[in-house]
Protein backbone atom coordinates (compact mmCIF):
# COMPACT_ATOMS: atom_id res chain seq x y z
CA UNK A 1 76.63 94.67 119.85
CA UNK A 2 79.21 94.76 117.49
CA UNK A 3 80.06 98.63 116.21
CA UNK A 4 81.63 99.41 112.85
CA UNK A 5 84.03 102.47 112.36
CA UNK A 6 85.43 103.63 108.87
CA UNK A 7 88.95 104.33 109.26
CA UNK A 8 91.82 104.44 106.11
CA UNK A 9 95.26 102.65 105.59
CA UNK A 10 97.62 104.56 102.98
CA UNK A 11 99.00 102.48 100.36
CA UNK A 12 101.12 104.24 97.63
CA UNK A 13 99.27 107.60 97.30
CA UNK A 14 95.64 106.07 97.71
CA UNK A 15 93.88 105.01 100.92
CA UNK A 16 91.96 101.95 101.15
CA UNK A 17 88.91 101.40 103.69
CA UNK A 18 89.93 99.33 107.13
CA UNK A 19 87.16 98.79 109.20
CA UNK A 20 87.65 99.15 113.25
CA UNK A 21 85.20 96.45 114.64
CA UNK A 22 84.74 96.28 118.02
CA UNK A 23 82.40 93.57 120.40
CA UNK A 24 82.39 93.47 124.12
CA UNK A 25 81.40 90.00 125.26
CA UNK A 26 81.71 88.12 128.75
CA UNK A 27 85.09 87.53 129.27
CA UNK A 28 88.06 89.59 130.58
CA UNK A 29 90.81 91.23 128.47
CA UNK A 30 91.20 93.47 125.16
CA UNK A 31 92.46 91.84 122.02
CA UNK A 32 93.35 93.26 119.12
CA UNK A 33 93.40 91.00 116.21
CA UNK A 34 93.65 92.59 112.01
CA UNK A 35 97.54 92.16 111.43
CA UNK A 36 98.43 95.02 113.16
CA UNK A 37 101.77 96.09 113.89
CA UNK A 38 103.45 97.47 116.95
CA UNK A 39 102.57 100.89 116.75
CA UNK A 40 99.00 99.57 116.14
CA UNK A 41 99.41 97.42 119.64
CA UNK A 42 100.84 100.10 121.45
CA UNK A 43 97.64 102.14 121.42
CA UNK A 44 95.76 100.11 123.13
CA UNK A 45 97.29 101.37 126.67
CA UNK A 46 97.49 104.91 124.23
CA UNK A 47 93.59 104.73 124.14
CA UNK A 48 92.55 102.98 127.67
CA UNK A 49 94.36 106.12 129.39
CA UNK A 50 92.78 108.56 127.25
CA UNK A 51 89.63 107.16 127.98
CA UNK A 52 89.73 107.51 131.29
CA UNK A 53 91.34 111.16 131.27
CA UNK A 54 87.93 112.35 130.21
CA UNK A 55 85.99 109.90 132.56
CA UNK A 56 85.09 107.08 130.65
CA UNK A 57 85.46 103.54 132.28
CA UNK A 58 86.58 100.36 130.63
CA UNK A 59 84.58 97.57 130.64
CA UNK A 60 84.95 94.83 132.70
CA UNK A 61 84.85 92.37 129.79
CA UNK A 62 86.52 91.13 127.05
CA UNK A 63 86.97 93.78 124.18
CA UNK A 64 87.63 92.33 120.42
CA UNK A 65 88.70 94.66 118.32
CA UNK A 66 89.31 93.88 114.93
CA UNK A 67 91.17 95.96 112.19
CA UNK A 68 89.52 94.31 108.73
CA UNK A 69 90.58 93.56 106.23
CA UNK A 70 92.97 91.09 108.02
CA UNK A 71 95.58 90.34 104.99
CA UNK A 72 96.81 94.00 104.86
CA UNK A 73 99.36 95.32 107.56
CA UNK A 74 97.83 98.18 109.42
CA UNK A 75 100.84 100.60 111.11
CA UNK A 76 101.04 104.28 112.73
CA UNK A 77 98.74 105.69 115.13
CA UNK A 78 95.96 106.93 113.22
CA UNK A 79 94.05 103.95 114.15
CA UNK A 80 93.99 105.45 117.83
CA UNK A 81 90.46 107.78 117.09
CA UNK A 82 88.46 105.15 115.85
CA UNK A 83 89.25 102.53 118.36
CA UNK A 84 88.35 104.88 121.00
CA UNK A 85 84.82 105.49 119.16
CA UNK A 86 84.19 102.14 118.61
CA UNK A 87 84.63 101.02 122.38
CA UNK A 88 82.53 104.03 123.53
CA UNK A 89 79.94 103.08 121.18
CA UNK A 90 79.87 99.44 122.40
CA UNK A 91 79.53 99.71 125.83
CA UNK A 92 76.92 101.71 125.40
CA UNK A 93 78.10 104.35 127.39
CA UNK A 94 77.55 107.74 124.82
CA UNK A 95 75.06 107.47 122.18
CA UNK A 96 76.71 108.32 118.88
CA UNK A 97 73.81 108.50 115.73
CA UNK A 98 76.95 109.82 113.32
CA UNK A 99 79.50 107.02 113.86
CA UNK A 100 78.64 105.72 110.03
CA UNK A 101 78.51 108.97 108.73
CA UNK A 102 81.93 109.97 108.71
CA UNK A 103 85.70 108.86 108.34
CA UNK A 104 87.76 108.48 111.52
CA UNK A 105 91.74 109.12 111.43
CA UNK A 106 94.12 110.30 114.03
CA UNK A 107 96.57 109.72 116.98
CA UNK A 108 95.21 110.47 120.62
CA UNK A 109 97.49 112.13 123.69
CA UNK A 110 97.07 110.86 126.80
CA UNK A 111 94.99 113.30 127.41
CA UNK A 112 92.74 112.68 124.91
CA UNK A 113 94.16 115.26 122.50
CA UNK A 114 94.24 114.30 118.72
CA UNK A 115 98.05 114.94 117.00
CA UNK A 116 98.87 114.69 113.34
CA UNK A 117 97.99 112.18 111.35
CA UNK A 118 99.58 112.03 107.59
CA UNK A 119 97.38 110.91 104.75
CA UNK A 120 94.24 113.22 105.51
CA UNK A 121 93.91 113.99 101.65
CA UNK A 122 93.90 110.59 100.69
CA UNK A 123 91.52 109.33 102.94
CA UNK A 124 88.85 112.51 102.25
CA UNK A 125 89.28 111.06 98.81
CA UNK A 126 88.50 107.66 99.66
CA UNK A 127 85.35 109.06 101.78
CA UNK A 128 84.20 110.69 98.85
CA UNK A 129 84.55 107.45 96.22
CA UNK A 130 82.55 105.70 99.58
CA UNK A 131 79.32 108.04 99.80
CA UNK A 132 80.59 109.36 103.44
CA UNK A 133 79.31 112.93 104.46
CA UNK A 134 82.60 113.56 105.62
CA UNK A 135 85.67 112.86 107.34
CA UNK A 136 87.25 113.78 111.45
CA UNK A 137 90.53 114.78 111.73
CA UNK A 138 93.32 116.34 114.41
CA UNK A 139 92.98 119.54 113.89
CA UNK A 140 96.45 120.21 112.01
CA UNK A 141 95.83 117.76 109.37
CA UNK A 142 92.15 118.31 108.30
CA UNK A 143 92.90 121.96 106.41
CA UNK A 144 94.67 119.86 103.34
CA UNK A 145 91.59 117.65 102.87
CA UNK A 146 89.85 120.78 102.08
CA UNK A 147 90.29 120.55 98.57
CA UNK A 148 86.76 118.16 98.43
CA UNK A 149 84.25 121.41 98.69
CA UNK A 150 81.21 118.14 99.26
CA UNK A 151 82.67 116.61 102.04
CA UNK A 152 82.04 118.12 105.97
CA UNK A 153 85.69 118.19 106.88
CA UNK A 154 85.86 118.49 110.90
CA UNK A 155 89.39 119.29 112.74
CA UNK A 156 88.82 118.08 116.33
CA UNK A 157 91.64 119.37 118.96
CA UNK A 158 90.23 116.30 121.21
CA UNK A 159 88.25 113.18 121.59
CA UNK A 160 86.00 115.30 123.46
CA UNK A 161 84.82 117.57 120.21
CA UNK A 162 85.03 114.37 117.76
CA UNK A 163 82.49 112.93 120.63
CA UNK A 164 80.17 116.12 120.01
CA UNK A 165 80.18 115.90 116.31
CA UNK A 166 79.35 112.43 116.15
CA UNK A 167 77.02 113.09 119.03
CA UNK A 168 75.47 115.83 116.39
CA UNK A 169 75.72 118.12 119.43
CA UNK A 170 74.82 121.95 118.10
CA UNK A 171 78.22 123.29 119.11
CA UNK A 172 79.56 120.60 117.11
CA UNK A 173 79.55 122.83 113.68
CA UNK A 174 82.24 124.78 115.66
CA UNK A 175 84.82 122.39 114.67
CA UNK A 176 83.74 122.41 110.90
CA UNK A 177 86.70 123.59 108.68
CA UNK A 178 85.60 125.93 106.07
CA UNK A 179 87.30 128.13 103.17
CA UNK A 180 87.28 131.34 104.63
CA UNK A 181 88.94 130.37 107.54
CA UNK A 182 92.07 130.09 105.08
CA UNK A 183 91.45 132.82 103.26
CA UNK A 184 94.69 134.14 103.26
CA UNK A 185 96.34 130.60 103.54
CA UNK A 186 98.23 130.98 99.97
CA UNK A 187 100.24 133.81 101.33
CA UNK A 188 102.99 131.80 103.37
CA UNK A 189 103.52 129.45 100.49
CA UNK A 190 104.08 132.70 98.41
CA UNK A 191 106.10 134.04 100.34
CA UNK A 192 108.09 130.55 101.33
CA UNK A 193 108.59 130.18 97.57
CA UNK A 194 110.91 133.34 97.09
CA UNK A 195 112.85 132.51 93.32
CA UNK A 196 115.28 134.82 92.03
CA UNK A 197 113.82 136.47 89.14
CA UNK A 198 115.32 136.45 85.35
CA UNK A 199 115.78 140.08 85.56
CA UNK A 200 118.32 139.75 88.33
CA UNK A 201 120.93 137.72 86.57
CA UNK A 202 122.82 139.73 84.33
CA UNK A 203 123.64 138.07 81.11
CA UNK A 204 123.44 133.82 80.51
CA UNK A 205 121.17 135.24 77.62
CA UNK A 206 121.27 131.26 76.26
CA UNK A 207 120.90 129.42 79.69
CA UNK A 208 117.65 131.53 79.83
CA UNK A 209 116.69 130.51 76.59
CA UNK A 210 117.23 127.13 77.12
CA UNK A 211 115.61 126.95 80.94
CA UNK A 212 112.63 128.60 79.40
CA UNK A 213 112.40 126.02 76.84
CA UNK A 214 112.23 123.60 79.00
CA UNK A 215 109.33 124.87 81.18
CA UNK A 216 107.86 125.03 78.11
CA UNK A 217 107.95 121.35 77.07
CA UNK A 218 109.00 119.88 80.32
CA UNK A 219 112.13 118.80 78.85
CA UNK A 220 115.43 117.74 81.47
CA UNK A 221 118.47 120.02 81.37
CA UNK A 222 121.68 120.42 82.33
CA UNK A 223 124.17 122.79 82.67
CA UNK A 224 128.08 122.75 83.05
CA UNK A 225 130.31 125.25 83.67
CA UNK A 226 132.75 126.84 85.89
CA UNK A 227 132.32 127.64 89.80
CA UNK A 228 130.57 131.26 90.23
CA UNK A 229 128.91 131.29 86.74
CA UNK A 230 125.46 131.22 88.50
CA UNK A 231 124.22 127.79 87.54
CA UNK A 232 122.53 127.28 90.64
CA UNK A 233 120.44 130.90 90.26
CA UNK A 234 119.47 129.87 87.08
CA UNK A 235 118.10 126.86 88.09
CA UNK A 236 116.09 128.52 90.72
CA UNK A 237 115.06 131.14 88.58
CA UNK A 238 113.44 128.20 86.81
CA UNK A 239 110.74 127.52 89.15
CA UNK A 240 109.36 131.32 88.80
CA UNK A 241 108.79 130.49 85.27
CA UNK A 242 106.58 127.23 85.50
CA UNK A 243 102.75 127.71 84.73
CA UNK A 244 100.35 127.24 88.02
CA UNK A 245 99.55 123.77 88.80
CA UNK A 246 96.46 122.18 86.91
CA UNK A 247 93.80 120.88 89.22
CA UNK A 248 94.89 117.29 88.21
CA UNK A 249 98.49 117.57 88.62
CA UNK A 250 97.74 119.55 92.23
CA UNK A 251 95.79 116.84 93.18
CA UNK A 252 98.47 114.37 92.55
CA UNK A 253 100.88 116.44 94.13
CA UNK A 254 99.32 117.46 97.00
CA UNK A 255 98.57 113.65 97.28
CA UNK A 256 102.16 112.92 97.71
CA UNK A 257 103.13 115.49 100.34
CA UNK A 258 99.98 114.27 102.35
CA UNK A 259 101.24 110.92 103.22
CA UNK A 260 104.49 112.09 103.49
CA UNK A 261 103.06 114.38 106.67
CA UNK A 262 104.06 117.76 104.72
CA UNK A 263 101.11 119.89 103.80
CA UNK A 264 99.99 120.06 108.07
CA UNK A 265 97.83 123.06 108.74
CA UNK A 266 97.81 123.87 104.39
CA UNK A 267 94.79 124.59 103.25
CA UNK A 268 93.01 122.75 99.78
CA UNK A 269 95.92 121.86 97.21
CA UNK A 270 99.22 122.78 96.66
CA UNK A 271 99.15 126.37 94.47
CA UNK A 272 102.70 126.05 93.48
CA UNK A 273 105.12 123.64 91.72
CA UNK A 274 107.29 122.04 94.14
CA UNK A 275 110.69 122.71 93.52
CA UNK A 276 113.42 120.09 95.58
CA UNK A 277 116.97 120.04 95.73
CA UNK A 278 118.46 117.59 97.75
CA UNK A 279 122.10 117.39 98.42
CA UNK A 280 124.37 115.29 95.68
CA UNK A 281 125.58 113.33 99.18
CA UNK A 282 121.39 111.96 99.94
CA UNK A 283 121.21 108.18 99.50
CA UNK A 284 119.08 105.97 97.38
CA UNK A 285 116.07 105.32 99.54
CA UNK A 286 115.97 109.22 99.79
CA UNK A 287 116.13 109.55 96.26
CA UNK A 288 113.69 107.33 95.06
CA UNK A 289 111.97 106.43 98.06
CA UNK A 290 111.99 103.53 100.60
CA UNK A 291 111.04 102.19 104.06
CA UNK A 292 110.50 98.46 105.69
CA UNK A 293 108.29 96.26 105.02
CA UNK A 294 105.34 98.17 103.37
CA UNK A 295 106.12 101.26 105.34
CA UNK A 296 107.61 102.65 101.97
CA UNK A 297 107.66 106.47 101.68
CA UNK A 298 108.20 108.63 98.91
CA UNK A 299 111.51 109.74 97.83
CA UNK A 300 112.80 113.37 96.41
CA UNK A 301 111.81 112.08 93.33
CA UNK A 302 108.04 111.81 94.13
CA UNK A 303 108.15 114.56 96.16
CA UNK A 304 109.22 116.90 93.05
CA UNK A 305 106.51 115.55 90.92
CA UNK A 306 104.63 118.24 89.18
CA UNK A 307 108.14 120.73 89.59
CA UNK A 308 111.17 120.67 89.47
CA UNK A 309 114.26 118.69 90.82
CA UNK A 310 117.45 119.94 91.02
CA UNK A 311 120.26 118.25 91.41
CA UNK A 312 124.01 120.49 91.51
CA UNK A 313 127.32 118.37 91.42
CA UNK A 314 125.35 115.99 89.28
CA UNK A 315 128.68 114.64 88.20
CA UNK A 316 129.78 113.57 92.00
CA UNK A 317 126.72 111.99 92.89
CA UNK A 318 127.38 108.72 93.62
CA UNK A 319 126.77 106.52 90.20
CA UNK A 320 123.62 104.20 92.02
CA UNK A 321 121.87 107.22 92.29
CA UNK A 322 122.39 108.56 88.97
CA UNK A 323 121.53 105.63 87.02
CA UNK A 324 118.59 105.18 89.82
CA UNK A 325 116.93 108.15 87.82
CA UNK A 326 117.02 106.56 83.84
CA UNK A 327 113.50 104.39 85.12
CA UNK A 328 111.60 107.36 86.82
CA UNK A 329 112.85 110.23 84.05
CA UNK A 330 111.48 107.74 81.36
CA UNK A 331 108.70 106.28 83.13
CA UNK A 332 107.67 109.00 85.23
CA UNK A 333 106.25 106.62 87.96
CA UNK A 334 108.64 104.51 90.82
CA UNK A 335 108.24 101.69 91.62
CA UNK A 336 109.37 100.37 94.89
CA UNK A 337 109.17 96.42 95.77
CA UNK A 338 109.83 94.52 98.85
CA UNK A 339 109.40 91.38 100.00
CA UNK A 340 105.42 91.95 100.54
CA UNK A 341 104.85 95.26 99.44
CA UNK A 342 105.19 96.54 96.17
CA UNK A 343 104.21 100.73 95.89
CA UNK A 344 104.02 102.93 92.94
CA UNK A 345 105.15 106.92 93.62
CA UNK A 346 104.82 109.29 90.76
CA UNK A 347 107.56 111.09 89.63
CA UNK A 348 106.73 113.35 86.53
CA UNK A 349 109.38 116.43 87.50
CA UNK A 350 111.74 118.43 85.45
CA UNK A 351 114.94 117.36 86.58
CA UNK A 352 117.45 120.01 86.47
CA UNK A 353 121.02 119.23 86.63
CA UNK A 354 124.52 121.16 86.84
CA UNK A 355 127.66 120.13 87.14
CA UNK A 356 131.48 121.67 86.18
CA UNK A 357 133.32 120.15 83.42
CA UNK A 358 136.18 118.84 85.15
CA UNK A 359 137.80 118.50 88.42
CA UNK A 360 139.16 121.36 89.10
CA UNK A 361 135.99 123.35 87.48
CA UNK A 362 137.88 125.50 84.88
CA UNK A 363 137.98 123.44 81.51
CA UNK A 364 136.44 125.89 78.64
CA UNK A 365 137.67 129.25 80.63
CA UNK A 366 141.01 130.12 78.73
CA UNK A 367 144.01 128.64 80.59
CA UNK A 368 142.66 128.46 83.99
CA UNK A 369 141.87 124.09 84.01
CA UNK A 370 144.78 122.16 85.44
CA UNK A 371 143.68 118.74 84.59
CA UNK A 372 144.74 116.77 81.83
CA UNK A 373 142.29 115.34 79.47
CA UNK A 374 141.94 112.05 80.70
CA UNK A 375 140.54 113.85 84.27
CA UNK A 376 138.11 115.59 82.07
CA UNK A 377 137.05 112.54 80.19
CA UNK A 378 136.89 110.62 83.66
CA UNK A 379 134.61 113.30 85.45
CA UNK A 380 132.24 114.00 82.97
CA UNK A 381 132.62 109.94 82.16
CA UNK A 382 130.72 109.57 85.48
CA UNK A 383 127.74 110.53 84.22
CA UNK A 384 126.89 107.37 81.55
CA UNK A 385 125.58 107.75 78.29
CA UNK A 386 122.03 106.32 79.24
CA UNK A 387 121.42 108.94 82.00
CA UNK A 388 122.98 112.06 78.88
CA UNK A 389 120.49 110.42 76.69
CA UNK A 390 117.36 111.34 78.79
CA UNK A 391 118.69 115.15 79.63
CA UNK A 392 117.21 116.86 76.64
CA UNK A 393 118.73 120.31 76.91
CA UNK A 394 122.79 120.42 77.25
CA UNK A 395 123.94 123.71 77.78
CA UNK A 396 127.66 125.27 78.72
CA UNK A 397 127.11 128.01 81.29
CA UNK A 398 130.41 130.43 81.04
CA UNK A 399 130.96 133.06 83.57
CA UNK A 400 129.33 136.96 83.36
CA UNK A 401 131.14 139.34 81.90
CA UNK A 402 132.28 141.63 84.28
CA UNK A 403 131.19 144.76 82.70
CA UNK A 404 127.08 142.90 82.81
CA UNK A 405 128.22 142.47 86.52
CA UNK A 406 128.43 146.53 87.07
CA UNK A 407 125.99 147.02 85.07
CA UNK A 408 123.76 145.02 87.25
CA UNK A 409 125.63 146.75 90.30
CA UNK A 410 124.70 150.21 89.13
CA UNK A 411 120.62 149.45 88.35
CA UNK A 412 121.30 149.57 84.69
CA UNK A 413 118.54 147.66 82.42
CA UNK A 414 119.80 145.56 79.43
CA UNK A 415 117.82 146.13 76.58
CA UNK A 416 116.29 142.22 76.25
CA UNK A 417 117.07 141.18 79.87
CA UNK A 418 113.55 139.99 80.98
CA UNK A 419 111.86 139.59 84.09
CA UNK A 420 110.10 136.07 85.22
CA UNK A 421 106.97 137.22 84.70
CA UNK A 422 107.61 138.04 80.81
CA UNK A 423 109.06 134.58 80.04
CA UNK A 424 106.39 132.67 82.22
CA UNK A 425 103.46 134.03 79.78
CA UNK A 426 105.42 132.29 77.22
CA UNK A 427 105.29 129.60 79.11
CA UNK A 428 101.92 129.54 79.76
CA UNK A 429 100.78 130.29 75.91
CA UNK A 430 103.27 127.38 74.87
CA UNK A 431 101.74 125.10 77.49
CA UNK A 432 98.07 126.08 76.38
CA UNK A 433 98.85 125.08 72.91
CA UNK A 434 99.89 121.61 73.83
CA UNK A 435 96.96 121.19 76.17
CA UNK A 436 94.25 121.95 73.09
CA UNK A 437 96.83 119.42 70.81
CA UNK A 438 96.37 116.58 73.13
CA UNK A 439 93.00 117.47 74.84
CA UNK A 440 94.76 116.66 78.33
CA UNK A 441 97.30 118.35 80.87
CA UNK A 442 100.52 117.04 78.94
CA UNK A 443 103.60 118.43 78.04
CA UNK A 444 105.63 117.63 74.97
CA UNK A 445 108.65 115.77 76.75
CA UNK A 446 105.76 113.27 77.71
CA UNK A 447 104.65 112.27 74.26
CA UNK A 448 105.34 108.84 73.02
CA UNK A 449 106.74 107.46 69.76
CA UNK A 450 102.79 107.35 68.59
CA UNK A 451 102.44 110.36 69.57
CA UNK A 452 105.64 112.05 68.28
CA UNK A 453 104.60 110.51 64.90
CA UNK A 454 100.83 112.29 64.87
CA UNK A 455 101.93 115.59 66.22
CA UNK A 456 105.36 116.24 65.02
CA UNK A 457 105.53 115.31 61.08
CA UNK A 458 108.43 116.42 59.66
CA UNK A 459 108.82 117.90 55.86
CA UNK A 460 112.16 116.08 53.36
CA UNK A 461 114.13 119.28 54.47
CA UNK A 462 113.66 118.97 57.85
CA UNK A 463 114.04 114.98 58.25
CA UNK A 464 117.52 115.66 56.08
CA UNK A 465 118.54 117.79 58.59
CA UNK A 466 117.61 115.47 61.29
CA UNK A 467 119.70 112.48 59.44
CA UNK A 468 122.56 114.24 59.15
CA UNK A 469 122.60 115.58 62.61
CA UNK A 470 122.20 112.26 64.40
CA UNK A 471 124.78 110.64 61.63
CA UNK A 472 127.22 113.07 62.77
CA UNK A 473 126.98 112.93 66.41
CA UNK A 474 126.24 109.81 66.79
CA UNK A 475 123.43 110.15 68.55
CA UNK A 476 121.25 106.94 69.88
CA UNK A 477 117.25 106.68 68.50
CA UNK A 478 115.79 107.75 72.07
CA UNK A 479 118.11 111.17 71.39
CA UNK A 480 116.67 111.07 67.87
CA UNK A 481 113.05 111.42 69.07
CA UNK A 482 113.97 113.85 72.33
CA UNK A 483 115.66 115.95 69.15
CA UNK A 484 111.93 115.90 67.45
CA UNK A 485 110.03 116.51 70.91
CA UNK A 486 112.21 119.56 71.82
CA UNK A 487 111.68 120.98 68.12
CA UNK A 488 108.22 120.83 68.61
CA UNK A 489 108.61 122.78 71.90
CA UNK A 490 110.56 125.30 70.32
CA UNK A 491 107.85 125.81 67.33
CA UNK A 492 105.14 125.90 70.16
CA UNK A 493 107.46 129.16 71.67
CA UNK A 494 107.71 130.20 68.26
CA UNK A 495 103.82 130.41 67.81
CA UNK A 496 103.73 127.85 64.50
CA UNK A 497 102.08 124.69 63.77
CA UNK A 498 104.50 122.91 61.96
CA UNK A 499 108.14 122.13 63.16
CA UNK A 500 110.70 123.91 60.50
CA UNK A 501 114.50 123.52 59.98
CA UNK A 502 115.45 126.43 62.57
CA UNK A 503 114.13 124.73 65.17
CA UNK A 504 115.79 121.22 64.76
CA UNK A 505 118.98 123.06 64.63
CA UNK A 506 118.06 124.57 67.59
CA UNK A 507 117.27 121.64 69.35
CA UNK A 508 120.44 119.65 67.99
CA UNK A 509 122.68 122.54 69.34
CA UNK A 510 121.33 121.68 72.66
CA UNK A 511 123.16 118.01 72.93
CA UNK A 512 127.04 118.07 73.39
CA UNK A 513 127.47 115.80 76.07
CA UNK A 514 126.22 112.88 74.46
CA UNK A 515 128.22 112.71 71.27
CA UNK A 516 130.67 110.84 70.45
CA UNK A 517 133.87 113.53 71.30
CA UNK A 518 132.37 115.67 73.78
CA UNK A 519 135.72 117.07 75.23
């Protein structure tokens, strides 16, 4: 008799069925057929000794087992569970009335213990688009698949308790995961996620402005200035400003830290915008993602979809990686070909950059810079006028005064210096207002030139303005219409419907870097 198990192959950050489908017939031998690759192999002898640690016998036949569809490479362990099941169930040796009921993924022990398996999300999903009544996973990975409240999500420690559920053994609801077991599971990621607050850096009154634009409209920035003057704070400070993560945007997050084997033992969907910052020294397949074959993983990019990625020393990252980032900041998807794989990551982050003006760091503090001008105009020259043209916010971050310093020292509060909490209802508000404009989660920095032209018309005064700003900058028509998006961000802030000439001065006087005499 030939058994069927449901089992799930990752591909990009959706799973797609594979079917585990094993015959025993008269013969001698076990062969596994399905292009499967070594890993896949390997657990044969994985699954034959696990069998027998719990006193099951291997048949004295020949055992097919099949992994179908056969055109798509299977790899990992995760296959390990199902096989197992499947040559239970066809040698007739445990009667299992769930085995079509439910989902199978995960990686057995010798033992018969069930370890980690990455992708649980993404195959609950795929369980739920199929009609299942739910999914079995190892223990540590089943939480995260949580987030589908009509699926039975089970976390099994063993083969022995995924025998029992599919069994429908009464103890078996024992190994059902449910919400208030995780009651309290937001806490650690609360407390993991500890930003510096606005309140606790003392002065960089326009930095602030322009970081809380940006949250705002999910507009790129990036800041340059000299050593100490607490560009890296600010940029942290950022991600205690964002709004909470919208159901659709958690889903897709949560998605990509699933098959990348990061949300283990995290209940439902990720609460909080990720915020990654990878050192300027990681290389391009960590950047933007990579692997063998069509073992491709998701890079820092993916990973900080939804939040924020910050990058410091933007100007010494090597120049691949920099110019790596013009297709994912405009397209805000990756995509990642090889030979016979091609995967698409998302990649909608705020990418927050710093960087010093010059070599030695000082350029713009009174007489402190040693280099010469053609230094400065080489270091910042790293950083090509294609990448400056997709940062939308360009601010110079100069050093505290010492006197906000003591007064920071001694407790005193600033009249205007704000806490996060203040500036993220702003956020919030401005972020509601473009959510009822385009009926959708979007942000302004995602709107289109069709877009642009419906929800950000422009008056004579204000497109004068415009045409002489761009005329005297000499700024490209992709900075023309970031110019128009920001202003509309700034007018959301500003609580008015239209777009007016203080705010496209506003958003002008945030691009330096990109004209034609920046130093």
């Amino acid at each position: 008799m030939i058994i069927n198990v449901l089992s799930a192959k990752i591909v990009g950050i959706d799973a797609v069925p594979v079917t585990v489908e094993v015959d025993i017939t008269m013969g001698i031998g076990i062969h596994l057929v399905g292009l499967a690759d070594v890993a896949v192999k390997e657990s044969l002898l994985r699954t034959v000794t696990a069998l027998q640690s719990i006193g099951f016998r291997i048949p004295g036949k020949k055992i097919i087992i099949n992994l179908a569809p056969a055109d798509i490479h299977k790899k990992g362990g995760g296959y390990d569970l199902p096989i197992a099941i499947g040559i239970i169930a066809a040698s007739g040796q445990m009667e299992l009335p769930g085995i079509e009921d439910y989902l199978l993924l995960g990686e057995l022990g010798l033992d018969a213990s069930l370890r980690f398996a990455p992708g649980a999300l993404c195959a609950a999903e795929l369980a739920r688009k199929l009609g299942k009544k739910g999914c079995i996973f190892p223990r540590k990975a089943a939480p995260e698949a949580l987030a589908f409240d009509d699926l039975d999500i089970y976390g099994a420690q063993s083969l022995v308790d995924v025998l029992k559920i599919l069994s429908r053994d009464p103890e078996s609801t024992d190994f059902l995961m449910r919400e208030d077991m995780y009651l309290d599971a937001a806490q650690p990621e609360q407390e993991e996620a500890a930003y510096m607050d606005f309140s606790q850096i003392y002065g960089q009154e326009v930095a602030k402005r322009g970081l809380e634009i940006a949250a705002a409209g999910g507009h790129n920035i990036i800041m340059v200035g000299a050593p100490g003057s607490g560009k890296t704070s600010l940029a942290k400070a950022m991600a205690g400003i964002l709004p909470p993560l919208e159901r659709e945007e958690a889903l897709l997050c949560s998605k990509v830290y699933s098959i990348a084997g990061k949300r283990s033992a995290k209940y439902g969907l990720m609460r909080q915008r990720p915020f990654r910052a990878p050192h300027y020294s990681a290389s391009l397949p960590a950047m933007v993602g990579g692997g063998n074959g069509d073992n491709i993983v998701p890079g820092e990019v993916s990973l900080a979809s939804g939040g924020v990625l910050f990058l410091d020393e933007f100007a010494q990252m090597p120049k691949s990686i920099t110019e790596a980032l013009r297709g994912p900041i405009e397209d805000r998807q990756v995509v990642i070909s090889r030979l016979n794989a091609k995967v698409i990551y998302p990649c909608s982050f705020i990418l927050v950059a710093a960087s010093n003006p010059c070599p030695c760091g000082y350029y713009g503090e009174k007489d402190r810079c040693t280099c010469t001008v053609g230094q400065r105009l080489a270091y910042l020259g790293r950083l090509s006028g294609p990448i400056m043209d997709r940062i939308d916010l360009q601010i110079w971050v100069h050093p505290v005064d010492t006197n906000a310093l003591l007064d920071g020292h001694r407790g005193d509060i600033r009249a205007g210096q704000e806490s996060s909490a203040a500036v993220a209802a702003r956020v919030v508000e401005a972020r509601q207002r473009q959510h009822r404009r385009f009926g959708r989660t979007m942000t302004n920095a995602e709107m289109d030139a069709r877009a642009i032209q419906k929800f950000c018309p422009l008056d004579a005064e204000c497109e004068g303005i415009l045409e002489k700003v761009i005329n005297k900058m000499g700024l490209s028509a992709r900075a023309f219409s970031r110019i128009i998006k920001l202003s509309r961000t700034i007018a959301d802030l500003d609580k008015t419907d239209n777009i007016e000439p203080r705010h496209i001065l506003e958003a002008a006087s945030y691009r330096f870097l990109d004209r034609r005499d920046p130093i």
